[in-house]
N, C-alpha and C. Protein backbone atom coordinates (compact mmCIF):
# COMPACT_ATOMS: atom_id res chain seq x y z
N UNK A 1 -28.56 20.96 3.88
CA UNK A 1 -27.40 21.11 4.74
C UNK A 1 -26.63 22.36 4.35
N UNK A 2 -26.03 23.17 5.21
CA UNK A 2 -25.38 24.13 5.11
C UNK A 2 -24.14 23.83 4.50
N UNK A 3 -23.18 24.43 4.33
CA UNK A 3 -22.07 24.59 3.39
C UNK A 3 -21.14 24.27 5.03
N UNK A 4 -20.95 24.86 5.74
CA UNK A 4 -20.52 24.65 7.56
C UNK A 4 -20.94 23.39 7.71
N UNK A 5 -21.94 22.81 7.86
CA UNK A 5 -22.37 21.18 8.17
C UNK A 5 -21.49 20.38 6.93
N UNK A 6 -21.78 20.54 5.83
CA UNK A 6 -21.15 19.79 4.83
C UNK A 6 -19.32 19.30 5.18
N UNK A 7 -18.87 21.16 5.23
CA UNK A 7 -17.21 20.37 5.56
C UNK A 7 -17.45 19.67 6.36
N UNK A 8 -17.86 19.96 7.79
CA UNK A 8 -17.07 19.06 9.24
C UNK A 8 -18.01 17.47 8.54
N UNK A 9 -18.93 17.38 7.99
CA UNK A 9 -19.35 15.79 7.70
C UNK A 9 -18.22 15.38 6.86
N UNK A 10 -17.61 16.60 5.33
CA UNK A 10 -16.57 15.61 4.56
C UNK A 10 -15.49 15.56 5.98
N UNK A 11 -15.32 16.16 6.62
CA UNK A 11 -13.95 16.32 7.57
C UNK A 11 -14.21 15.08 8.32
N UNK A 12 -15.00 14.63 9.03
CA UNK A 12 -15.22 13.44 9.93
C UNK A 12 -15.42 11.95 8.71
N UNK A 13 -15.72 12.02 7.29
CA UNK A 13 -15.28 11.44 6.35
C UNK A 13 -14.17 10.98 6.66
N UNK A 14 -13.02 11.84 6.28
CA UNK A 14 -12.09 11.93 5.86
C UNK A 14 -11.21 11.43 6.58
N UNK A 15 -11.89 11.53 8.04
CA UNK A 15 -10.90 11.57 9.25
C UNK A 15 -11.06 9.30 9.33
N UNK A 16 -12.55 9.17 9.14
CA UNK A 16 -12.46 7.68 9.31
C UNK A 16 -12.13 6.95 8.42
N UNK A 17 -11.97 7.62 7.28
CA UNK A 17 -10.96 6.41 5.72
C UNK A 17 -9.83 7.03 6.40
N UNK A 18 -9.37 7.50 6.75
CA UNK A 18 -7.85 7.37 7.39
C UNK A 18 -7.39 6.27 8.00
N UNK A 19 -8.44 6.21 9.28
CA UNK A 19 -7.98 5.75 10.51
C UNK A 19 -8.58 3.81 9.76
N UNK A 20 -9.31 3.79 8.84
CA UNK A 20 -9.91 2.71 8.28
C UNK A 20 -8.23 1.82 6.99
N UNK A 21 -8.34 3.29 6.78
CA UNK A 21 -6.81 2.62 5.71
C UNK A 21 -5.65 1.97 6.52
N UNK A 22 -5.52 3.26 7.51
CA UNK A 22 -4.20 2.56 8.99
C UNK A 22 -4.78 0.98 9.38
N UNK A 23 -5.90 1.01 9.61
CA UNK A 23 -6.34 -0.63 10.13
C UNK A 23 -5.63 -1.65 9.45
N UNK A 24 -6.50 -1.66 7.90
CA UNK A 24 -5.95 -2.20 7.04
C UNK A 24 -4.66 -2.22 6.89
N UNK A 25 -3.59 -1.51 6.37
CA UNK A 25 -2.18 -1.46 6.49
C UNK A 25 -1.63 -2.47 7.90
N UNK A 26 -2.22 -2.24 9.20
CA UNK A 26 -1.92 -2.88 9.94
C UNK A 26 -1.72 -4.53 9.82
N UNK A 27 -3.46 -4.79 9.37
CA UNK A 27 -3.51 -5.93 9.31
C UNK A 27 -2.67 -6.72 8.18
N UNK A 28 -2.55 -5.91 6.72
CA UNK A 28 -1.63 -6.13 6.22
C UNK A 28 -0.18 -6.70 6.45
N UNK A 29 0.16 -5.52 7.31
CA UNK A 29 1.27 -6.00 7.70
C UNK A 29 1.54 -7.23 8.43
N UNK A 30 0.41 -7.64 9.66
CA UNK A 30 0.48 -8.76 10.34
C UNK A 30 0.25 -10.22 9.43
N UNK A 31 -0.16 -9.75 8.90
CA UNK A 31 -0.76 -11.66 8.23
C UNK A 31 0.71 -11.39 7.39
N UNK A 32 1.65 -10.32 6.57
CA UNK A 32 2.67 -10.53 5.97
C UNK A 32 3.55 -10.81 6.97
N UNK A 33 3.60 -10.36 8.20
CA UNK A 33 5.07 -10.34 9.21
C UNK A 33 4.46 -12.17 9.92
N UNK A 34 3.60 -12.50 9.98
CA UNK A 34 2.48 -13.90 10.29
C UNK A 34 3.81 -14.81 9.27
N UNK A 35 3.42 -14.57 8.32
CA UNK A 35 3.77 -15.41 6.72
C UNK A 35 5.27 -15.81 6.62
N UNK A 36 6.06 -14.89 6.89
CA UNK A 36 7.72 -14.71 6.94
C UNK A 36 7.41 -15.21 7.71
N UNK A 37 7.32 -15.32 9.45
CA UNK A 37 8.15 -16.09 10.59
C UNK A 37 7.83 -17.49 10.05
N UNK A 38 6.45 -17.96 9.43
CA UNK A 38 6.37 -19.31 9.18
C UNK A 38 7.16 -19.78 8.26
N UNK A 39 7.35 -19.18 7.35
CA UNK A 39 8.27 -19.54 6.46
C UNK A 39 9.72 -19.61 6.78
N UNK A 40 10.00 -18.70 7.41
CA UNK A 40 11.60 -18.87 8.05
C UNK A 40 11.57 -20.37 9.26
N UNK A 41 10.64 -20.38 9.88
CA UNK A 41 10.80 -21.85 10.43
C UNK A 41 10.48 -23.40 9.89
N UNK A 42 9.91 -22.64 8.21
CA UNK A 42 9.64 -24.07 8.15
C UNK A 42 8.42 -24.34 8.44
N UNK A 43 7.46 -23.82 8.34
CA UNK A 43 5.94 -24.04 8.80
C UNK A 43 5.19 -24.00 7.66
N UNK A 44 4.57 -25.41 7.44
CA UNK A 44 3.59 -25.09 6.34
C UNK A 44 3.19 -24.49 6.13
N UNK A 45 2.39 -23.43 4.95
CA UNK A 45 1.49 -22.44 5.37
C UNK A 45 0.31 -23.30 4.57
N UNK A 46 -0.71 -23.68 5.54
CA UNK A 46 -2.19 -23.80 4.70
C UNK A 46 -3.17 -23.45 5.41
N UNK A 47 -4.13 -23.74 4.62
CA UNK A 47 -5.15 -22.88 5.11
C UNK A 47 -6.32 -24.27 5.39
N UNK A 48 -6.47 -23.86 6.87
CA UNK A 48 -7.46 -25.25 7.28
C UNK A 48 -9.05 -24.74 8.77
């Protein structure tokens, strides 16, 4: 592979652990923002 092929492959790398970390963070956030509303109402939390 050329030294030209190499970046744009690390570049398109780079570009999908981004958009892979944002996912994550997302989902993060939902099962935590999930967790608080149950808990503020009073909702068991288990796992079934």
């Amino acid at each position: 592979m050329t030294p030209e092929e190499e970046k744009i492959v690390r570049a398109r790398q780079k570009s999908r652990a981004r958009i892979m970390a944002l996912l994550l963070l997302a989902f993060v956030i939902l099962v935590f923002a999930i967790s608080i509303v149950k808990i503020s109402q009073g909702i068991p939390l288990k796992a079934t």
